[in-house]
C-alpha atoms as a PDB file:
ATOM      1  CA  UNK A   1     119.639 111.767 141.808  1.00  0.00           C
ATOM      2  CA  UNK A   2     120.853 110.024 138.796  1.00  0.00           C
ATOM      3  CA  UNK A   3     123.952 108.837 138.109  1.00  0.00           C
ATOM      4  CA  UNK A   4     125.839 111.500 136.182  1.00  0.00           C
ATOM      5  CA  UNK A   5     128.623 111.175 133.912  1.00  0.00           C
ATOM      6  CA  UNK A   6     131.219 109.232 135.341  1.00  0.00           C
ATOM      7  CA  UNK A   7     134.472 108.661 134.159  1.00  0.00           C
ATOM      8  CA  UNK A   8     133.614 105.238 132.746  1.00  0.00           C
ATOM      9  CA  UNK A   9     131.003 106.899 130.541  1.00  0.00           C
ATOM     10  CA  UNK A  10     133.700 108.979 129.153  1.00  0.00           C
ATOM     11  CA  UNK A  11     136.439 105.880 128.702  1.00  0.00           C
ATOM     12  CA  UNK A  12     133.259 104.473 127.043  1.00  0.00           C
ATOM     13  CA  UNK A  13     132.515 107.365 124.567  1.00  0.00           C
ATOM     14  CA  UNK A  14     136.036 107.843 123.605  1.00  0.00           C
ATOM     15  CA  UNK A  15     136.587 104.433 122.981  1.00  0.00           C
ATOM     16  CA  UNK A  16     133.621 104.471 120.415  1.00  0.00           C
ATOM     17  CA  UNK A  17     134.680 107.670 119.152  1.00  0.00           C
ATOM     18  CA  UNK A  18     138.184 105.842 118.434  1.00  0.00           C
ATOM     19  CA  UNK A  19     136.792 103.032 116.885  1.00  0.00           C
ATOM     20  CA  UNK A  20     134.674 104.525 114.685  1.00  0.00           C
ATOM     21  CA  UNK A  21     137.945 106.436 113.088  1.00  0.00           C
ATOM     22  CA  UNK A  22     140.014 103.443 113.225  1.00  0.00           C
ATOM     23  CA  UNK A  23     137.573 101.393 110.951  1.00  0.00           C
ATOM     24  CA  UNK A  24     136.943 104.193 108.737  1.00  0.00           C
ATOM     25  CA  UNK A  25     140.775 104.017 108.198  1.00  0.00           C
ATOM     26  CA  UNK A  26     140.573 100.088 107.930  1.00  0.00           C
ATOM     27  CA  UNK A  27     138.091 100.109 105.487  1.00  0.00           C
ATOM     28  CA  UNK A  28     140.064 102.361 103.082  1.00  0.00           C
ATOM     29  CA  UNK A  29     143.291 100.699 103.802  1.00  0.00           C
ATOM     30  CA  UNK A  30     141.473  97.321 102.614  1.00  0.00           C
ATOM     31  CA  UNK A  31     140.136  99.039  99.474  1.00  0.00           C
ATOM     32  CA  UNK A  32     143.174 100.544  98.427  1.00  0.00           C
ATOM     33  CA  UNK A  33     145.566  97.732  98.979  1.00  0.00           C
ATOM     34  CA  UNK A  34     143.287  94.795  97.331  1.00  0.00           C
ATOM     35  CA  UNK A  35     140.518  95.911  95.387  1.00  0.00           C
ATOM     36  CA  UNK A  36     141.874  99.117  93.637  1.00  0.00           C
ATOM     37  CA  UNK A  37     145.433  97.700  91.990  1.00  0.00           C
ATOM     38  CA  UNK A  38     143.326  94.840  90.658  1.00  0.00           C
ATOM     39  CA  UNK A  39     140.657  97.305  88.750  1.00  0.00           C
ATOM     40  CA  UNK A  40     137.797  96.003  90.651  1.00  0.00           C
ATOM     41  CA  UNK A  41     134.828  98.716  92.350  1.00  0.00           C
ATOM     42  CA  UNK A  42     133.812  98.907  95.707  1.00  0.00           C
ATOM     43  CA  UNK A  43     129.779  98.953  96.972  1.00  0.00           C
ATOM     44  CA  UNK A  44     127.952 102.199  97.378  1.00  0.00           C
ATOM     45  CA  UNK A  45     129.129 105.269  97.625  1.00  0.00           C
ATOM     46  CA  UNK A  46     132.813 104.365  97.547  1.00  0.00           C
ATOM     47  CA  UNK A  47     131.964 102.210  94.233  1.00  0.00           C
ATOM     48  CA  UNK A  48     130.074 105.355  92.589  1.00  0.00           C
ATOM     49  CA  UNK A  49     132.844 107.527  93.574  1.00  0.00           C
ATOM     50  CA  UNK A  50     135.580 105.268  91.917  1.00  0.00           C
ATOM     51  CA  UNK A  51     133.598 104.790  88.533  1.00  0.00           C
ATOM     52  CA  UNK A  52     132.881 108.355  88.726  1.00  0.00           C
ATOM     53  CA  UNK A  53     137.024 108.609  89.190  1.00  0.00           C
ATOM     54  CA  UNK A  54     137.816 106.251  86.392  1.00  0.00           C
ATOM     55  CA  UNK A  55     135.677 108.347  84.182  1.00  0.00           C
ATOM     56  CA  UNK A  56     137.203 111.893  84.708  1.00  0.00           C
ATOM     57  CA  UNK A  57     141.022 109.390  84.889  1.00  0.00           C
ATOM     58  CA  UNK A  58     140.671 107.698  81.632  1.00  0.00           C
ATOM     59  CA  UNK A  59     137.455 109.772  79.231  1.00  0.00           C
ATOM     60  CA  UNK A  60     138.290 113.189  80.512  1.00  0.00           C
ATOM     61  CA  UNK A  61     141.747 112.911  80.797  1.00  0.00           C
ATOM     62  CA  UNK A  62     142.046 114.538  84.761  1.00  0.00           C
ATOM     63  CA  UNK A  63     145.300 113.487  85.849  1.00  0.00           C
ATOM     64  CA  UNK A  64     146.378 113.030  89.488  1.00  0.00           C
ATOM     65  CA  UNK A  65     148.876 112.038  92.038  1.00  0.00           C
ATOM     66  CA  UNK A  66     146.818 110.668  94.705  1.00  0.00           C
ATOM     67  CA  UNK A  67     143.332 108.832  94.072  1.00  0.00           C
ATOM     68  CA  UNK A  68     140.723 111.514  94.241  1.00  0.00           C
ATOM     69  CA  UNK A  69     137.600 108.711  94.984  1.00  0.00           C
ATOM     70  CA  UNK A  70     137.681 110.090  98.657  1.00  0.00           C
ATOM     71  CA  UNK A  71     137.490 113.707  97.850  1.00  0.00           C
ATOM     72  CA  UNK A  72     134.421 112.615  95.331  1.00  0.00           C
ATOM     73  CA  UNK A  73     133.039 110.182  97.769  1.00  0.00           C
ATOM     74  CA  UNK A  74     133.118 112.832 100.701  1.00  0.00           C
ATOM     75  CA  UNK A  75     130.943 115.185  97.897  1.00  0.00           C
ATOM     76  CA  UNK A  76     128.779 112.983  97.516  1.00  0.00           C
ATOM     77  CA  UNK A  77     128.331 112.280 101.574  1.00  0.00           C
ATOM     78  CA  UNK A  78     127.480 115.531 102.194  1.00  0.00           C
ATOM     79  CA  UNK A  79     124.212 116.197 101.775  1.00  0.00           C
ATOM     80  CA  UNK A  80     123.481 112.637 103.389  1.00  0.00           C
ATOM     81  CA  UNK A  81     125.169 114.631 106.262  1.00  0.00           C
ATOM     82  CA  UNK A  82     123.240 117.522 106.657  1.00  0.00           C
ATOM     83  CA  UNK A  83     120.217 114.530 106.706  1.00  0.00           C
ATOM     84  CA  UNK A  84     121.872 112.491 109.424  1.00  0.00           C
ATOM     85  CA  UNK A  85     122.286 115.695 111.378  1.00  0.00           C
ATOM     86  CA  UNK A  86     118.557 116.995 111.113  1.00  0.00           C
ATOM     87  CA  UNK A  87     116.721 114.046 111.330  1.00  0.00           C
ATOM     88  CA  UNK A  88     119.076 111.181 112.967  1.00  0.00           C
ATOM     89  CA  UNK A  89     120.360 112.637 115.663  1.00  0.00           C
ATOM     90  CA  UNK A  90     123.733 114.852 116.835  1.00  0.00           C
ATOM     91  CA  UNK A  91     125.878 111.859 118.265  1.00  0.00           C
ATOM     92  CA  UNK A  92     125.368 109.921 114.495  1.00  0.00           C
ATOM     93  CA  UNK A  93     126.158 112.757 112.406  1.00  0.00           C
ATOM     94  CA  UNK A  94     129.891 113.648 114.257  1.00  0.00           C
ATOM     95  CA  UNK A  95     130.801 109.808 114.167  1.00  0.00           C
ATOM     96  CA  UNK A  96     129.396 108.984 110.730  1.00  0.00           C
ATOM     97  CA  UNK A  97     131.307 112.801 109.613  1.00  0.00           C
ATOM     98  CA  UNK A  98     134.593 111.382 111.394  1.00  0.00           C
ATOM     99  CA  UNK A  99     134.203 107.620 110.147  1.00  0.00           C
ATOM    100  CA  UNK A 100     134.008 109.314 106.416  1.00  0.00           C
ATOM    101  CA  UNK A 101     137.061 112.077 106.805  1.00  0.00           C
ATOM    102  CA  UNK A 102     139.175 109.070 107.957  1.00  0.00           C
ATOM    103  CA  UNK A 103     137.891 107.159 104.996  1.00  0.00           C
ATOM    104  CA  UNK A 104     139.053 110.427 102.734  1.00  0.00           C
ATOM    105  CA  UNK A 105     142.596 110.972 104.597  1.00  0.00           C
ATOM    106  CA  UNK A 106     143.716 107.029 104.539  1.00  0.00           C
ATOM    107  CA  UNK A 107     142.615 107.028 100.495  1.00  0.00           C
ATOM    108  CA  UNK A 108     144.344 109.637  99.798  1.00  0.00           C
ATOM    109  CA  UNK A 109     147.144 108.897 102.040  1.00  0.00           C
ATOM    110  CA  UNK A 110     147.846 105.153 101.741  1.00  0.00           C
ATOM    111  CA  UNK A 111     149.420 104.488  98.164  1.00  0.00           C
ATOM    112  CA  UNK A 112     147.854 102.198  95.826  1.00  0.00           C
ATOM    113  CA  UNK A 113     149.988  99.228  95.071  1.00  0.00           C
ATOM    114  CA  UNK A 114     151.470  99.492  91.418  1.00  0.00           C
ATOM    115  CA  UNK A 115     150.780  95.551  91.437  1.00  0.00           C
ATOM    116  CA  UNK A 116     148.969  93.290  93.301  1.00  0.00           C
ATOM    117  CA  UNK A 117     149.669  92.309  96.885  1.00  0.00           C
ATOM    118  CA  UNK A 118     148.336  88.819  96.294  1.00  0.00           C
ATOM    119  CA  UNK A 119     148.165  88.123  92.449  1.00  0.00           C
ATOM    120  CA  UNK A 120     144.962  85.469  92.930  1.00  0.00           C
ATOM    121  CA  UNK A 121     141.593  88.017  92.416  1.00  0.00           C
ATOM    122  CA  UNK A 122     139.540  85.708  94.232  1.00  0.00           C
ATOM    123  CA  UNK A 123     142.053  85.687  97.005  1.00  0.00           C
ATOM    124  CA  UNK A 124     142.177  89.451  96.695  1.00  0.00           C
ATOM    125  CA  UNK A 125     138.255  89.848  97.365  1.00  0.00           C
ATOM    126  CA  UNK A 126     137.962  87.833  99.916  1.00  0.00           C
ATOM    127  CA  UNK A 127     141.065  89.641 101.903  1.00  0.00           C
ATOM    128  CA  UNK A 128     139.558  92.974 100.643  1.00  0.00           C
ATOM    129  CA  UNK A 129     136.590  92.407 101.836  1.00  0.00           C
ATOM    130  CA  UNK A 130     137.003  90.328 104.967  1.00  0.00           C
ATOM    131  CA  UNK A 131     139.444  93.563 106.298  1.00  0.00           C
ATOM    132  CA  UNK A 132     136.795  96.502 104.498  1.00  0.00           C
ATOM    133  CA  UNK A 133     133.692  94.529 106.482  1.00  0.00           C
ATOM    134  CA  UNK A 134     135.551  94.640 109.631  1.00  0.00           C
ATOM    135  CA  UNK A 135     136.380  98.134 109.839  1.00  0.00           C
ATOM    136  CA  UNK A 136     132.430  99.180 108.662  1.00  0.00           C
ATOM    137  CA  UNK A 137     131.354  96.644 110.967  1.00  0.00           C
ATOM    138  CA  UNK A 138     133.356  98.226 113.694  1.00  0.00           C
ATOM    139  CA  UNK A 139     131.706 101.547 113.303  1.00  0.00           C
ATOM    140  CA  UNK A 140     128.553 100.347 113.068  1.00  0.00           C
ATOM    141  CA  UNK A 141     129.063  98.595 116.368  1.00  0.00           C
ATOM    142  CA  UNK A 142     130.345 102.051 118.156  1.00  0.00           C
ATOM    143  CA  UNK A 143     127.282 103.690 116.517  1.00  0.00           C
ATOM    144  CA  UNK A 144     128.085 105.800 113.867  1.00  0.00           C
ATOM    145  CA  UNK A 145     128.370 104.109 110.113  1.00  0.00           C
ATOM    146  CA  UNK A 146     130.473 104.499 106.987  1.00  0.00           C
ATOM    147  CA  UNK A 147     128.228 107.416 105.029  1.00  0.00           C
ATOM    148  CA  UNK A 148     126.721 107.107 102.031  1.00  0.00           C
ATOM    149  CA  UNK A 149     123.638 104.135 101.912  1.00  0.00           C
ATOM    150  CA  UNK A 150     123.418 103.652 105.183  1.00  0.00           C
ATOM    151  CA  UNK A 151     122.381 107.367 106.369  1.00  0.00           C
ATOM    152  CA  UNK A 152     119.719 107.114 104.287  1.00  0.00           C
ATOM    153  CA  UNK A 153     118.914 103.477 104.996  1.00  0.00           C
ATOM    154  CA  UNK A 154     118.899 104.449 108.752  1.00  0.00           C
ATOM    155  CA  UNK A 155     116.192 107.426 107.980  1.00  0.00           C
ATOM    156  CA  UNK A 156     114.180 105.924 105.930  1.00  0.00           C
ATOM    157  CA  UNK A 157     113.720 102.974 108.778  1.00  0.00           C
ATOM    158  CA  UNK A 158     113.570 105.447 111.225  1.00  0.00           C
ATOM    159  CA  UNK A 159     110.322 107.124 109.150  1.00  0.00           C
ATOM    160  CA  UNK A 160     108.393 103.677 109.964  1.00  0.00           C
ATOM    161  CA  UNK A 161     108.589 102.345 105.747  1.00  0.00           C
ATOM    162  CA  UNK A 162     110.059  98.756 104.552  1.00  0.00           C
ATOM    163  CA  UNK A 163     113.023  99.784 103.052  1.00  0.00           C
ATOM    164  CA  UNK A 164     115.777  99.074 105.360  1.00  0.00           C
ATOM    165  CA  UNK A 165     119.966  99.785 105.346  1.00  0.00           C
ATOM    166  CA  UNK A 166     120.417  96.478 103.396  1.00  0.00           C
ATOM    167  CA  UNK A 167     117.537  96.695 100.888  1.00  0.00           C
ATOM    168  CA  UNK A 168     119.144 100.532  99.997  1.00  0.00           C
ATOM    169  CA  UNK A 169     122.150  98.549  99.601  1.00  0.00           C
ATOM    170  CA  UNK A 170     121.205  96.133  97.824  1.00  0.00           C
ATOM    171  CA  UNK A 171     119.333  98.171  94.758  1.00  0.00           C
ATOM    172  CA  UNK A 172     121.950 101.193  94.775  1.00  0.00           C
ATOM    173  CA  UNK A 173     124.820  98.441  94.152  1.00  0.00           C
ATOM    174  CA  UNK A 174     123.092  96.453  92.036  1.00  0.00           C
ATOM    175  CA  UNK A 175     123.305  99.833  89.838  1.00  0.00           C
ATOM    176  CA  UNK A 176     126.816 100.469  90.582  1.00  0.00           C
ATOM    177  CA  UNK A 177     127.975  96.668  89.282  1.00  0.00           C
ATOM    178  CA  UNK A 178     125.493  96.752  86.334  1.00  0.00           C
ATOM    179  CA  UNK A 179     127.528 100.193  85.222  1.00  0.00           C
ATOM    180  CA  UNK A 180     130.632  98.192  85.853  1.00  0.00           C
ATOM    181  CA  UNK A 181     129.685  95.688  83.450  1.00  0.00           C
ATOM    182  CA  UNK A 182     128.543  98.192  81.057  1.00  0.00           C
ATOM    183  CA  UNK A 183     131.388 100.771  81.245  1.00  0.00           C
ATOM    184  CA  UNK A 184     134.399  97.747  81.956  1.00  0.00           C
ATOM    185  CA  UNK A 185     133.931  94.589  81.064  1.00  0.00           C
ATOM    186  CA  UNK A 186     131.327  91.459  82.742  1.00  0.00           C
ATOM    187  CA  UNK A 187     134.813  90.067  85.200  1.00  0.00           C
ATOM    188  CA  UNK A 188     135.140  93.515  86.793  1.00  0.00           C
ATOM    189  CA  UNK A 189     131.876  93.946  87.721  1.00  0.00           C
ATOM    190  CA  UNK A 190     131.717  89.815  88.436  1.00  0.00           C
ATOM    191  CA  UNK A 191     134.793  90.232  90.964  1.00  0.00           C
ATOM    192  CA  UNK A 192     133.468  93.409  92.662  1.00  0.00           C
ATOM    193  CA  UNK A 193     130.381  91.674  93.552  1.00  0.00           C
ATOM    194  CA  UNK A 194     132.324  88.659  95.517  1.00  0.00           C
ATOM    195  CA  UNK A 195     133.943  91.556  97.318  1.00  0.00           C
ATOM    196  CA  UNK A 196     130.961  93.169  98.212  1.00  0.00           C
ATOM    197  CA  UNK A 197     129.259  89.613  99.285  1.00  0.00           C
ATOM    198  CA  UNK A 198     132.778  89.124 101.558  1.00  0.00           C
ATOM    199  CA  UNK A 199     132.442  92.773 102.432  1.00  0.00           C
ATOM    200  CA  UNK A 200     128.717  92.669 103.412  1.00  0.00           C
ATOM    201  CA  UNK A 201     129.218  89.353 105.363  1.00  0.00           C
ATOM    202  CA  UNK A 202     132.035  89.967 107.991  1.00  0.00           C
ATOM    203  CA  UNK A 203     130.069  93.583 108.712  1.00  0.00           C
ATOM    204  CA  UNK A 204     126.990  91.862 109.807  1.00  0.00           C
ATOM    205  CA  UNK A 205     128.963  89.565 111.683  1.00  0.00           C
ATOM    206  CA  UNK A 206     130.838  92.411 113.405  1.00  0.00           C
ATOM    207  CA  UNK A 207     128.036  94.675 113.601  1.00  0.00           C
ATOM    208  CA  UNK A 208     125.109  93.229 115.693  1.00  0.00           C
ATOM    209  CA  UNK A 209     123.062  96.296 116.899  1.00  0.00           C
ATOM    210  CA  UNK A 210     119.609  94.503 115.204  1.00  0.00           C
ATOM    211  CA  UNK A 211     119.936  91.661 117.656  1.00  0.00           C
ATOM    212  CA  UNK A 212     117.200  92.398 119.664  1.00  0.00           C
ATOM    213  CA  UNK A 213     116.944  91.378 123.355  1.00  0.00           C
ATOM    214  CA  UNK A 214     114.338  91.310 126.018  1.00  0.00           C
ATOM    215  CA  UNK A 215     116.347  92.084 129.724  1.00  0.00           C
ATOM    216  CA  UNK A 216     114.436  91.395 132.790  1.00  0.00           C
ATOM    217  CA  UNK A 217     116.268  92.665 136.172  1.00  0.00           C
ATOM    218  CA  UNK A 218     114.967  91.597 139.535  1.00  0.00           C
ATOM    219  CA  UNK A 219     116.331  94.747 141.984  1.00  0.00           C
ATOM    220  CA  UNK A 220     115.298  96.983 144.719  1.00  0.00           C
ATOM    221  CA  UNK A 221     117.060  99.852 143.585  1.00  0.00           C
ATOM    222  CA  UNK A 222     113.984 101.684 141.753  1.00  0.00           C
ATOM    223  CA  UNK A 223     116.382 104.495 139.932  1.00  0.00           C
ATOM    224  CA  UNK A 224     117.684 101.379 137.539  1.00  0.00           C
ATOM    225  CA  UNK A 225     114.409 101.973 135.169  1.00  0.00           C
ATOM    226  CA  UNK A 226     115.147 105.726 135.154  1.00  0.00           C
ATOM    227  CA  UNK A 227     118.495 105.065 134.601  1.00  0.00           C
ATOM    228  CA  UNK A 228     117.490 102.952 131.275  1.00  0.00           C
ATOM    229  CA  UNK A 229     114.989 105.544 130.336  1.00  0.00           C
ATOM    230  CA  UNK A 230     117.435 108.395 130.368  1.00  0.00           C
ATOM    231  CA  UNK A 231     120.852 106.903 129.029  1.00  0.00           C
ATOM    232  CA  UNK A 232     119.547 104.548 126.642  1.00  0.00           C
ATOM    233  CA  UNK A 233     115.651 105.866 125.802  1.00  0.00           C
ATOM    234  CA  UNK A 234     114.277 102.497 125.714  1.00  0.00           C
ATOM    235  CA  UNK A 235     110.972 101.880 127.673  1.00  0.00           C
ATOM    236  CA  UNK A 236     110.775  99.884 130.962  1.00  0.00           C
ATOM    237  CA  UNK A 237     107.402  98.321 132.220  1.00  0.00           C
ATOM    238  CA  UNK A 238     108.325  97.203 135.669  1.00  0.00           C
ATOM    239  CA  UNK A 239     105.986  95.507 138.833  1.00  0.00           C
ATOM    240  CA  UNK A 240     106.469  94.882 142.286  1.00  0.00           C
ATOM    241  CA  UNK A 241     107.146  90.845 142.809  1.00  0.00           C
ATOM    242  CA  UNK A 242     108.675  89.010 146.084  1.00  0.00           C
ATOM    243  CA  UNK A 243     111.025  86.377 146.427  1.00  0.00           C
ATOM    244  CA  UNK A 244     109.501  83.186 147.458  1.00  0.00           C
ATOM    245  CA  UNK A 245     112.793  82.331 149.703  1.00  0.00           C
ATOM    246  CA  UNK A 246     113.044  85.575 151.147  1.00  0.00           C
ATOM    247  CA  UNK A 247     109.172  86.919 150.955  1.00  0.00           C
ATOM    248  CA  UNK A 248     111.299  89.985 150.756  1.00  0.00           C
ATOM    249  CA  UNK A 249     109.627  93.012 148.366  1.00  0.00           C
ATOM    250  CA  UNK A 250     111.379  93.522 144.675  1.00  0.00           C
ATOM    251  CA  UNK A 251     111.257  95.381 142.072  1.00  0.00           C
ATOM    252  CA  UNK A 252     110.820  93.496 138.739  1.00  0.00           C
ATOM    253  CA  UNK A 253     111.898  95.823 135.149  1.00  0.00           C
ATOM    254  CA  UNK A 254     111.254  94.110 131.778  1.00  0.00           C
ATOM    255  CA  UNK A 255     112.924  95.826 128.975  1.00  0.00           C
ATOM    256  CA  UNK A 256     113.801  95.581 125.087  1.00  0.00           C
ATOM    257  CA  UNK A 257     117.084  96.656 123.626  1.00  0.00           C
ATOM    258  CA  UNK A 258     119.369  95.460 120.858  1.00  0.00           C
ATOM    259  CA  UNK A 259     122.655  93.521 121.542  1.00  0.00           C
ATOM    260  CA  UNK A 260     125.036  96.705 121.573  1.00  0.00           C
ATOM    261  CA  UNK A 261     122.924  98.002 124.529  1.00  0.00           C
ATOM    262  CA  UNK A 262     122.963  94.605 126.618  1.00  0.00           C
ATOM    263  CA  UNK A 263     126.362  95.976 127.684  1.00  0.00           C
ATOM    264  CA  UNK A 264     124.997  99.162 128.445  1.00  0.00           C
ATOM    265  CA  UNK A 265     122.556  97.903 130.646  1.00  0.00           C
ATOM    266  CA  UNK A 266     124.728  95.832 132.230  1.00  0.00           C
ATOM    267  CA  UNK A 267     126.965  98.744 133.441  1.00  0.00           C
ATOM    268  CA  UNK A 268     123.664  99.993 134.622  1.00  0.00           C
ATOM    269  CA  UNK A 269     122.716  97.601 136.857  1.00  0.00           C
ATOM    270  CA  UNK A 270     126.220  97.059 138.830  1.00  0.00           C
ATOM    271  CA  UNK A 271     126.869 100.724 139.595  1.00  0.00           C
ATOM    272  CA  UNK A 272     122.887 100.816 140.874  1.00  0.00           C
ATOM    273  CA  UNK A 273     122.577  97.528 142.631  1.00  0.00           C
ATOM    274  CA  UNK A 274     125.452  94.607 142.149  1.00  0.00           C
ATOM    275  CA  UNK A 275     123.228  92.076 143.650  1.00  0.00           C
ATOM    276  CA  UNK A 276     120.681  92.597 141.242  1.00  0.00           C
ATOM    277  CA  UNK A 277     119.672  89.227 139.158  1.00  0.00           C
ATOM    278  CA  UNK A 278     119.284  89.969 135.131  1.00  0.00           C
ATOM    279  CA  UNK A 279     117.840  87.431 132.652  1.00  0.00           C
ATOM    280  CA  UNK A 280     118.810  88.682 128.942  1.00  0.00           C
ATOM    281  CA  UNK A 281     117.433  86.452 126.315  1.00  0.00           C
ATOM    282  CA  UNK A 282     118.484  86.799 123.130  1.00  0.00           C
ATOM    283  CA  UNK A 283     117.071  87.053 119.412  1.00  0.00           C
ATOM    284  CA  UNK A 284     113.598  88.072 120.035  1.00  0.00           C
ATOM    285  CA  UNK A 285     110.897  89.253 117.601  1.00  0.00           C
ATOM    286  CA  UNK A 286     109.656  92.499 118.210  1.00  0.00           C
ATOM    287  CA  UNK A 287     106.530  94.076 116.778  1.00  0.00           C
ATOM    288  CA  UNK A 288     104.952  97.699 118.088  1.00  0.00           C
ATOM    289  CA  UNK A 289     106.442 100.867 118.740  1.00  0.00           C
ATOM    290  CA  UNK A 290     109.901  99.512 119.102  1.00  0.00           C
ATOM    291  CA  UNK A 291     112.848 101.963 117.882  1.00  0.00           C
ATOM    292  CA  UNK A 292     115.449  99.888 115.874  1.00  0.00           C
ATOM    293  CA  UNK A 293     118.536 101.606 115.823  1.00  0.00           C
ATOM    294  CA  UNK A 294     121.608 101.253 113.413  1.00  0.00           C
END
C-alpha cells in the first residue's frame, strides 16, 4: 500500500502554501517602500504595469488614492493564468494566483513613502532589490512563482524550445528599461536596472529548484521507487546489488531530481526504511527526457 497523506505532507503543503503568500507580500512591500518613492520601475510585469500607471497618472490625468500598478499588473496576469492552469499544472496555477493577489493587496495596501526611506538611490536598489528577490525567490522555492514572465518562461521550457524563464526575462525587461529611458529620462531607467540585477541575484540564490541532483538509495524496502514515482513523478531505474560485508540482498534506486526535491526524497526514505544509505551528489548535467521544473 502506499503511504498516503500523512499529516507531515499536509504541515508540508501548508507551509509552501504560506510561503508563497508571504513573499508575494515581501516582494511588494520592497517595491513600494524603495523603488516607487524614488521614481524608479520594477522588471516585468510589475515594471510594465507601473509605466503603464505613470502614463494614465501624469498624460491622462487618472487620479488615485492608492497605486493602481497591482490592479493593472493582476490584468495583465490573467491570461498568463488561464495558461498556467491548462498547460502547467493545477498546484502552479492556485500558488502562482495567490503569490499575485498578495502582490495586488500589499500594493495597494502598504503606503508609498512621500520621501525616501534611505535618501542614497544606489542604497535604495540594492535594499529594494535584495528584500523583492527574496520574497520571489521564496515562492519559487515553495513552487509556485510571482506571475507574469515566468508563467510563460515555465511553458515555453516545458514545450522542449531554448527559451527559458531568464532569457523571457531578460528580452521583455530589456523593453521595459529601454521605454524608461525613452518616456523618463536615461538615470531612471539606469537605476531600475541595478535593481533588477540586485533583484534577479538574491532570487536565484534563494530559489534553487534547477540544481539538479542524481540520488542513489541502497534499501530493501522496494515501495521507496514507487513512492518517488508517485509523489514526485521522477523516474527510478533500480537493480538488485549485495553488500559485500553482509552478502545480504539490496535493493539499489538511482534517481534524478532538482535540489527542492532532495528534501522530498529524503522524507521518503525515513518513513519507508530509516536504515536506508542515500548518496545525493550535487550539480549534475542532465541531457534526455529529463523534466526541469520551475
Amino acid at each position: 500500500m502506499g503511504m498516503g497523506v500523512t499529516k507531515e505532507t499536509v504541515k508540508h503543503e501548508a507551509l509552501q502554501y504560506g510561503k508563497v503568500i508571504i513573499g508575494g507580500a515581501i516582494f511588494a512591500a520592497g517595491v513600494n517602500l524603495f523603488i516607487v518613492p524614488l521614481s524608479l520601475y520594477s522588471c516585468g510585469v510589475v515594471g510594465i504595469a507601473q509605466i503603464i500607471r505613470t502614463i494614465l497618472v501624469e498624460y491622462a490625468g487618472l487620479s488615485s488614492s492608492v497605486d493602481i500598478a497591482g490592479f493593472i499588473s493582476l490584468l495583465i496576469n490573467a491570461p498568463l493564468f488561464i495558461m498556467a492552469y491548462r498547460t502547467i499544472s493545477r498546484t502552479f496555477f492556485i500558488k502562482t494566483a495567490l503569490n499575485v493577489l498578495a502582490q495586488t493587496v500589499t500594493f495597494t495596501l502598504v503606503p508609498i513613502p512621500g520621501t525616501p526611506v534611505i535618501d542614497d538611490m544606489l542604497t535604495s536598489c540594492i535594499i529594494g532589490g535584495l528584500i523583492s528577490g527574496y520574497g520571489i525567490g521564496m515562492a519559487l522555492r515553495a513552487s509556485g512563482c510571482g506571475g507574469g514572465l515566468d508563467i510563460l518562461g515555465v511553458y515555453l521550457t516545458k514545450k522542449g524550445t531554448d527559451i527559458s524563464v531568464g532569457k523571457i526575462n531578460l528580452i521583455v525587461n530589456a523593453v521595459v528599461y529601454a521605454i524608461c529611458a525613452f518616456l523618463f529620462d536615461i538615470p531612471t531607467a539606469i537605476y531600475s536596472i541595478i535593481y533588477m540585477a540586485c533583484f534577479s541575484l538574491v532570487m536565484d540564490k534563494i530559489h534553487y529548484q534547477n540544481i539538479n541532483m542524481t540520488a542513489m538509495i541502497f534499501t530493501k524496502n522496494s515501495q521507496i521507487q514507487q513512492e518517488i514515482l508517485k509523489q514526485l513523478g521522477r523516474g527510478v531505474t533500480y537493480w538488485t546489488g549485495a553488500g559485500a560485508y553482509t552478502q545480504k540482498e539490496t535493493h539499489v534506486l538511482v534517481t534524478v531530481i532538482n535540489k527542492y526535491e532532495e528534501s522530498h526524497v529524503k522524507r521518503i526514505v525515513e518513513e519507508l526504511d530509516p536504515n536506508a544509505f542515500v548518496i545525493f551528489n550535487e550539480g549534475v548535467a542532465v541531457e534526455g527526457n529529463f523534466e526541469r521544473r520551475l
